[in-house]
Protein backbone atom coordinates (compact mmCIF):
# COMPACT_ATOMS: atom_id res chain seq x y z
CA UNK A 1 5.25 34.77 115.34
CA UNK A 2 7.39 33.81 112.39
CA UNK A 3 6.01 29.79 111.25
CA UNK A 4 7.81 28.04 108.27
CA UNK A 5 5.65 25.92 106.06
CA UNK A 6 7.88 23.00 107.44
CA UNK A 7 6.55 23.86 110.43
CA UNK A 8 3.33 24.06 110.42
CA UNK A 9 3.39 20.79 108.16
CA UNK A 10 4.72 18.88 111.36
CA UNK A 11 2.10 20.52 113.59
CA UNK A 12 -0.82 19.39 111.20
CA UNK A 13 0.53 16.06 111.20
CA UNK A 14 0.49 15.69 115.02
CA UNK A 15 -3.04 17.83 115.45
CA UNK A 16 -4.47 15.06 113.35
CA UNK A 17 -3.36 12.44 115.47
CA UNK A 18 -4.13 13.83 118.56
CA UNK A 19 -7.74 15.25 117.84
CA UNK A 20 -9.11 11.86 116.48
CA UNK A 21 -9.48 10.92 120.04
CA UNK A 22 -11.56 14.12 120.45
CA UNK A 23 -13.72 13.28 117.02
CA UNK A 24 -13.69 9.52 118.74
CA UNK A 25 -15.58 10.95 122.07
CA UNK A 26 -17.97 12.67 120.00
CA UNK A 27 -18.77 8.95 118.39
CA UNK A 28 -19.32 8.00 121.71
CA UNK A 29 -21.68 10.59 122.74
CA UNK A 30 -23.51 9.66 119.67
CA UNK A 31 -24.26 6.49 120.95
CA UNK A 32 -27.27 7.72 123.15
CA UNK A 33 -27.71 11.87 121.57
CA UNK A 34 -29.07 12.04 117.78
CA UNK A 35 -28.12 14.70 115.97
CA UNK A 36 -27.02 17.92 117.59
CA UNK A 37 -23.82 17.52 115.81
CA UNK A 38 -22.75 21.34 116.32
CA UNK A 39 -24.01 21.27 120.07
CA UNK A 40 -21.35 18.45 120.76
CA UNK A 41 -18.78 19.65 119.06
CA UNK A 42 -18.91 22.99 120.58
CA UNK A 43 -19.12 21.22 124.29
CA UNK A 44 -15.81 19.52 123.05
CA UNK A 45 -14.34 22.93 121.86
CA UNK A 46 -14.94 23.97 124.86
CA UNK A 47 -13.52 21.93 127.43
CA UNK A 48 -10.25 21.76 125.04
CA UNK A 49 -10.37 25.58 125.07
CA UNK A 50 -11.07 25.90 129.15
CA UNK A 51 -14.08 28.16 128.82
CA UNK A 52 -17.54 27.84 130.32
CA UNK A 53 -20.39 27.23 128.14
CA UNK A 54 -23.96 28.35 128.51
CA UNK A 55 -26.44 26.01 126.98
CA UNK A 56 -30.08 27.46 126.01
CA UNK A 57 -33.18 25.91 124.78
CA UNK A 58 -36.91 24.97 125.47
CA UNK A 59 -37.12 21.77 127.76
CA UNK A 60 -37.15 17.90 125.84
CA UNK A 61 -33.95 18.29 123.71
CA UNK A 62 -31.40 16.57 125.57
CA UNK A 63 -29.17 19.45 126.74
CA UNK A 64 -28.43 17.69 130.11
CA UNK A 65 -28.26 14.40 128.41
CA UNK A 66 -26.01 15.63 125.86
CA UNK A 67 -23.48 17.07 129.30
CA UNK A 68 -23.90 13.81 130.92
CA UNK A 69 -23.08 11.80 127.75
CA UNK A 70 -20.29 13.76 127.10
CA UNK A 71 -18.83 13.46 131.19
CA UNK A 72 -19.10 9.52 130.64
CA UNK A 73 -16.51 9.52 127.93
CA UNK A 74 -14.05 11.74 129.50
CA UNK A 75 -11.82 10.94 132.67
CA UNK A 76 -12.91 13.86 134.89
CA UNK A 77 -14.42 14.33 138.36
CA UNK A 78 -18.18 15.71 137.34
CA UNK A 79 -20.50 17.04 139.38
CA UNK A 80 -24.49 18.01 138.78
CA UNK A 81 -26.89 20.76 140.24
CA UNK A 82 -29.74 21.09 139.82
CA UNK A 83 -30.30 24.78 140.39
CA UNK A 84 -33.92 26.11 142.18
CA UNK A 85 -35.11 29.19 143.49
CA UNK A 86 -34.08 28.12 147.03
CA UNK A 87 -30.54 27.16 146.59
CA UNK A 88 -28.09 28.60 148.99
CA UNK A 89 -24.11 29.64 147.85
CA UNK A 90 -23.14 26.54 150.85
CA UNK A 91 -24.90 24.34 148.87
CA UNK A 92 -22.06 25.14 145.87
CA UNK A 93 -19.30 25.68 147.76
CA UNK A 94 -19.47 24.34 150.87
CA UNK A 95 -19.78 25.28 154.55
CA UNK A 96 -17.98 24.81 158.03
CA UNK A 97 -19.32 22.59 160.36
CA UNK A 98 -18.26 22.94 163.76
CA UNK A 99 -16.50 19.21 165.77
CA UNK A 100 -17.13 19.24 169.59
CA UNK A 101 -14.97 16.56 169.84
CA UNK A 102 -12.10 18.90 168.45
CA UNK A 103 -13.72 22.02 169.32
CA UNK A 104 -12.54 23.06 165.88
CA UNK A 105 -14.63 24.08 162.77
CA UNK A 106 -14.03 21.52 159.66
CA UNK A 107 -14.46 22.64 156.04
CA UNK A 108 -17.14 20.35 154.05
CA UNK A 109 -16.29 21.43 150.23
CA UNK A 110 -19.13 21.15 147.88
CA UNK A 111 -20.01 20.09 144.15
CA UNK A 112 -18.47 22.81 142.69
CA UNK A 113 -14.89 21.27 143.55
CA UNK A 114 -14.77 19.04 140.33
CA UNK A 115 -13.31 19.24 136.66
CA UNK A 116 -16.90 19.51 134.93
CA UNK A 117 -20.10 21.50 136.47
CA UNK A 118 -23.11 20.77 134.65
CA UNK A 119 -24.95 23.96 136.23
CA UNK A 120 -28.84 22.25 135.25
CA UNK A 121 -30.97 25.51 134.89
CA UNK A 122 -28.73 27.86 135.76
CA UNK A 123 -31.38 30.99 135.64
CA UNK A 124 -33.61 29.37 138.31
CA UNK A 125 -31.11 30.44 141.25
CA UNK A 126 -30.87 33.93 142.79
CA UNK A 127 -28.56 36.36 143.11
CA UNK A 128 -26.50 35.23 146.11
CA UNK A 129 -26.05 31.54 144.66
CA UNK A 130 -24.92 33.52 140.91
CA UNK A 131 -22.38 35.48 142.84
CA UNK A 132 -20.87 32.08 144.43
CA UNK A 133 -20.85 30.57 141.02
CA UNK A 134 -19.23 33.74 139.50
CA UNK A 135 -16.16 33.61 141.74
CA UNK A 136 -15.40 30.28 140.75
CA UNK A 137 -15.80 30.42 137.04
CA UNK A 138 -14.00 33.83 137.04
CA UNK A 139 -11.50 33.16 139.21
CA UNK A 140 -10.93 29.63 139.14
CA UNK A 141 -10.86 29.33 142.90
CA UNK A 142 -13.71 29.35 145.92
CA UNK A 143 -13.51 31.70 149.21
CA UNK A 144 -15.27 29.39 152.87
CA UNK A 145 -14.80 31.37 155.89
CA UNK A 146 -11.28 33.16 155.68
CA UNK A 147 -9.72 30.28 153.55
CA UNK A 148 -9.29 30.40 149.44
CA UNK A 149 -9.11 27.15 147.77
CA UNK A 150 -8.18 26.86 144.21
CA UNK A 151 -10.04 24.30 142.08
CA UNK A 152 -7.86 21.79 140.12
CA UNK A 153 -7.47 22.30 136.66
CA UNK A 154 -9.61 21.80 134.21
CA UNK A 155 -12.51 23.70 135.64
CA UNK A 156 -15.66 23.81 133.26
CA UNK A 157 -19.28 25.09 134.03
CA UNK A 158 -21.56 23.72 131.56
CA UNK A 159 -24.55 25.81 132.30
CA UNK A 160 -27.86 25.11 131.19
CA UNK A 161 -31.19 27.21 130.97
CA UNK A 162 -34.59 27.53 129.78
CA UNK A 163 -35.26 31.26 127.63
CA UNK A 164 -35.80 33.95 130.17
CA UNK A 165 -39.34 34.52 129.64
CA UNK A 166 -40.58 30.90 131.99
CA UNK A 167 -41.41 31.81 134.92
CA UNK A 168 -39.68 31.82 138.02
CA UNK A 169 -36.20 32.38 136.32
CA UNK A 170 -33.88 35.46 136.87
CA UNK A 171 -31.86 36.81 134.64
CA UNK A 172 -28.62 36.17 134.84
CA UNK A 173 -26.22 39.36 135.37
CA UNK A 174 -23.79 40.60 132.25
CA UNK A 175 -20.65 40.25 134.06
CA UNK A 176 -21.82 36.43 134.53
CA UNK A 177 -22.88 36.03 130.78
CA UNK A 178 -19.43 37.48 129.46
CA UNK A 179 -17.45 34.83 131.16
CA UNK A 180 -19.39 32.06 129.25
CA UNK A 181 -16.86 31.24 126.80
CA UNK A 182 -19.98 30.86 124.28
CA UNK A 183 -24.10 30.73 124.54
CA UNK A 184 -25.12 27.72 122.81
CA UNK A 185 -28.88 27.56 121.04
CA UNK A 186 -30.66 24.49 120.62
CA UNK A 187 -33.27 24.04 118.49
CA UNK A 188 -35.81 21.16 117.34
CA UNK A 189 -34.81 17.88 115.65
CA UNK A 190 -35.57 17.88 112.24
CA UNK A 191 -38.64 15.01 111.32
CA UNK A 192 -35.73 12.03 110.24
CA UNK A 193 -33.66 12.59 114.24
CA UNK A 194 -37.08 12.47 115.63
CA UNK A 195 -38.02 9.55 113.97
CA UNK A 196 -34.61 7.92 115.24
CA UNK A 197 -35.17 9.27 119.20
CA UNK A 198 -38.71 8.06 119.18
CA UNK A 199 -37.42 4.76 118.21
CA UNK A 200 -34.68 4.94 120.64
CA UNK A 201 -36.19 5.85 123.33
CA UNK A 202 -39.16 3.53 123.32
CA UNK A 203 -37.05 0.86 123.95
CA UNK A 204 -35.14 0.35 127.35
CA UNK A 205 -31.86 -0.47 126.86
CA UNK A 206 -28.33 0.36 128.89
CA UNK A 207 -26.23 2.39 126.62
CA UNK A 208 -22.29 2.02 127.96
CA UNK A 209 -19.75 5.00 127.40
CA UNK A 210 -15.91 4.02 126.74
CA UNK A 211 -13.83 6.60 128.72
CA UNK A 212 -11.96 7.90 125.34
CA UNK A 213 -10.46 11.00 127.04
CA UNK A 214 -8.12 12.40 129.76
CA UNK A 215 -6.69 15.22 131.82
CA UNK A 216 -3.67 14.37 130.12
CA UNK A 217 -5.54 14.59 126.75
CA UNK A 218 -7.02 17.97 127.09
CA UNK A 219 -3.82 19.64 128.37
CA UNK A 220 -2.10 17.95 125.28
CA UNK A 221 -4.49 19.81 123.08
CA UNK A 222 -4.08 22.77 125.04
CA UNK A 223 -0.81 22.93 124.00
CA UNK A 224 -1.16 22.20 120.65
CA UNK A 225 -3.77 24.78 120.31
CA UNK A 226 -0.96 27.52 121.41
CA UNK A 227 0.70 26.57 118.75
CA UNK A 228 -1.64 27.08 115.97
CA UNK A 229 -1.11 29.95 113.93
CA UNK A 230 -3.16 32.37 113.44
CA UNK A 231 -2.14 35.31 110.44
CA UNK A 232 -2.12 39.36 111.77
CA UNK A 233 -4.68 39.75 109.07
CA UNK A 234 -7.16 37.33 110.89
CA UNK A 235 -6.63 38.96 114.24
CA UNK A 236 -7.44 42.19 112.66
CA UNK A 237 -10.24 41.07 111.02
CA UNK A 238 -11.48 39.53 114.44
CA UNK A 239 -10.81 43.00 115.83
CA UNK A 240 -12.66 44.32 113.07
CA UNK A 241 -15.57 42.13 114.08
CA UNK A 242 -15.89 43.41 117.85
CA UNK A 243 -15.47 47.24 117.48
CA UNK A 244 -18.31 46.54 115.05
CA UNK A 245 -20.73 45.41 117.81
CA UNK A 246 -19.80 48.47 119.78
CA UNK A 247 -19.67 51.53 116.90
CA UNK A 248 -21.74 50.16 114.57
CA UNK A 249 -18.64 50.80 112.12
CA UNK A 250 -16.73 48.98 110.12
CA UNK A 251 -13.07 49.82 109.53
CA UNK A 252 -11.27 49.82 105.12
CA UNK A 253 -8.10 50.79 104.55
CA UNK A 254 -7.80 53.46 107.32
CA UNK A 255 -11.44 54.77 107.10
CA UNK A 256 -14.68 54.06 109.13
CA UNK A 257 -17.76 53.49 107.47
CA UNK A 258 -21.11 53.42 109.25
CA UNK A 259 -23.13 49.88 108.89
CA UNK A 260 -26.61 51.77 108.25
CA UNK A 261 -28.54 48.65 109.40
CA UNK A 262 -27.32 48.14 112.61
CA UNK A 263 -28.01 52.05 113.30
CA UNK A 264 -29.58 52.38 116.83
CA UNK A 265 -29.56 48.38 117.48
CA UNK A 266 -26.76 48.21 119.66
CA UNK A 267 -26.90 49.52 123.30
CA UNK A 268 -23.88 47.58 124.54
CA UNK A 269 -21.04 45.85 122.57
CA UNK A 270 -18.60 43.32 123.22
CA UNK A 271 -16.28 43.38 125.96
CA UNK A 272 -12.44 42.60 125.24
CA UNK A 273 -12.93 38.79 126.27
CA UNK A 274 -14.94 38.69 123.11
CA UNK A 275 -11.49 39.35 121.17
CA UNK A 276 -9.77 36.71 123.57
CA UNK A 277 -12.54 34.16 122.87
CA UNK A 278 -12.85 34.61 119.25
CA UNK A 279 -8.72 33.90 118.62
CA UNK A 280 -9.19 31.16 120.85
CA UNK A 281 -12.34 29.57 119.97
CA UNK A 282 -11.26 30.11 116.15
CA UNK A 283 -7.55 28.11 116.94
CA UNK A 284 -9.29 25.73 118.99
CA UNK A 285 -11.69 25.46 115.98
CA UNK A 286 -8.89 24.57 113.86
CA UNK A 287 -7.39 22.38 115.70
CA UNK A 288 -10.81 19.97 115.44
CA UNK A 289 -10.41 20.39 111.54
CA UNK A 290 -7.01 19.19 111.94
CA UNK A 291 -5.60 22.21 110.84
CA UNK A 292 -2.35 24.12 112.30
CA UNK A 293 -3.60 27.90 111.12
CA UNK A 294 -6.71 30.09 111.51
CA UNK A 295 -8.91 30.34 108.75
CA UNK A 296 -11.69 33.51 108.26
CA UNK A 297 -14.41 30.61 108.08
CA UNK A 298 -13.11 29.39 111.47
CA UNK A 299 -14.03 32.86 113.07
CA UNK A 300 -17.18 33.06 111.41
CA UNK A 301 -18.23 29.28 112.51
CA UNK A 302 -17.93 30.08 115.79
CA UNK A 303 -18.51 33.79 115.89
CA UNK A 304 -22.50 33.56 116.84
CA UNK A 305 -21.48 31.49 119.63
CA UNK A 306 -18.97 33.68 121.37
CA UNK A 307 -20.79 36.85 120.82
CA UNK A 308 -24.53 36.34 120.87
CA UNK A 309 -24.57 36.65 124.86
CA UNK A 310 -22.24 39.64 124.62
CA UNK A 311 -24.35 42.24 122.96
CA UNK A 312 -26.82 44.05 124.32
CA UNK A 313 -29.44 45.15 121.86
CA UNK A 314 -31.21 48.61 122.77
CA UNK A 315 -35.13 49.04 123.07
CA UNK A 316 -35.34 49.90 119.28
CA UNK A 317 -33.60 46.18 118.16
CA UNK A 318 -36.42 44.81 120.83
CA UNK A 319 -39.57 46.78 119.62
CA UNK A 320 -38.10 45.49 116.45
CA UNK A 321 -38.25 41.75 117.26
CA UNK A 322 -33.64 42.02 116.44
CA UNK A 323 -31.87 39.67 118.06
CA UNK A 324 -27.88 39.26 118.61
CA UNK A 325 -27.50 36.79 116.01
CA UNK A 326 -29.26 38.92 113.68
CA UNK A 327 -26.84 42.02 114.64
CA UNK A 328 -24.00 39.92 114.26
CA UNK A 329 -25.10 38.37 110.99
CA UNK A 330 -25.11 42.07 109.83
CA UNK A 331 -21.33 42.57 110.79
CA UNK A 332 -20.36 39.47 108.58
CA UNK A 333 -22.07 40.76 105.95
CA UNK A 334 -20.81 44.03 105.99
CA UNK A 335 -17.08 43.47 106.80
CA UNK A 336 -14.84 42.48 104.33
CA UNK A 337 -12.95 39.21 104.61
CA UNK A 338 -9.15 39.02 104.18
């Protein structure tokens, strides 16, 4: 796509208009979550980017909070579950119930026919109820008895979970994981944001949310976020980054080189929706900086999110204590920027 600096000079100037009501609903959220600034803005890249989001961390730090906060500001139909080990696919979807008055069978839709699914402990559901929830967030539509409906757009699952090894939790299948858009890690306040929570908290008071957003809104961004450019060089360098988490290889001038520290790490790499979400995440990225082109530091901001639930280390990277951020820290490293 050929842009003139003229161009992309007119785009910039409307991206900055039209993403300070984005930066405005993060204020908002702010209002009741301290800190976590990367956490929201990811949940807003996200539902401007259409992609489902998978939110991990140990209980206490706000992750359903931080959804809730964040479905107060914006003008969309939202829906919680609260997932357990004896939740049923009916109880997403919905179910028939048969009328004797009509001697007919009438369709009772469930939660999952909203805008924004905040999925609360996703991993504590089994298989059956994962499959239901797959079908939607794959295929943006839900199958009761011999009809298909199709959700209204946007349609968001904000997932949540608490690390695999709690008990009673099942791990959730790859196929699910690599339609999360991104995995999210939360981690601990640092001793100031405590401080300010403690204080918070201790005190009961109503915090109000202005609705700062709309459908309209997010499709507008949408758009805009098409428009962005993003340079052959940067696509190639995000290509770069994904056949790295499958070969273990990185790519100069024409020649593969083998990345001796990630030998025998990786057992799976990323799928091709890694390459999707990495250009889009990246332009969506720059759209919240209020730019109209891709930058390498755009890829690399967002690149732990979108791949981290995509690779599959091998037994050696686990007797090793390695970890998919640490495999994909490795990659950055070791491939060259353009």
């Amino acid at each position: 796509m050929n842009t003139s600096p003229s161009d992309l000079q007119e785009l910039s100037s409307e991206i900055q208009i039209h993403s300070l009501k984005f930066k405005e609903a993060i204020r908002e959220i702010h209002k009741k979550i301290i800190g976590q600034d990367i956490f929201i803005e990811r949940l807003i890249l996200g539902i401007i980017a259409g992609g489902h989001i998978l939110i991990e961390g140990v209980p206490g730090l706000a992750k359903t909070e931080t959804v809730k906060s964040l479905a107060n500001c914006i003008g969309l139909d939202f829906q919680r579950i609260q997932f357990t080990p004896d939740l049923l696919p009916a109880d997403l979807i919905g179910t028939q119930i048969f009328r004797p008055n009509s001697n007919d069978f009438e369709t009772k839709k469930g939660p999952l026919f909203s805008n924004l699914i905040l999925a609360d402990e996703i991993n504590r559901a089994p298989a059956k109820v994962q499959s239901a929830l797959l079908e939607a967030m794959a295929e943006k539509h839900i199958t009761i008895g011999d009809t298909t409906y199709n959700l209204d757009e946007p349609f968001i699952v904000l997932a949540t979970q608490n690390p695999l090894e709690q008990e009673g939790t099942y791990a959730l299948p790859e196929a699910q994981m690599d339609r999360f858009l991104m995995k999210l890690k939360i981690d601990y306040p640092n001793r100031e944001e405590e401080k300010q929570i403690m204080n918070m908290m201790s005190i009961k008071q109503e915090i109000s949310f202005n609705k700062v957003l709309g459908k309209e809104d997010i499709f507008k961004a949408r758009e805009l976020v098409d428009r962005i450019y993003i340079d052959e060089k940067i696509q190639d360098y995000i290509i770069d980054i994904v056949f790295a988490t499958r070969t273990g290889m990185t790519q100069s001038k024409g020649k593969s080189t083998k990345i001796k520290e990630l030998d025998g790490l990786i057992a799976f790499g990323a799928s091709p929706r890694a390459s999707i979400a990495l250009a889009l995440s990246a332009k969506t990225h720059a759209y919240l900086q209020g730019r109209a082109y891709v930058t390498p530091q755009d890829v690399k901001s967002i690149g732990y999110d979108v791949l981290r639930q995509r690779i599959i280390v091998s037994f050696e990277a686990e007797a090793e204590d390695r970890k998919p951020d640490d495999i994909i820290s490795v990659i950055f490293d070791s491939i060259e920027v353009p």
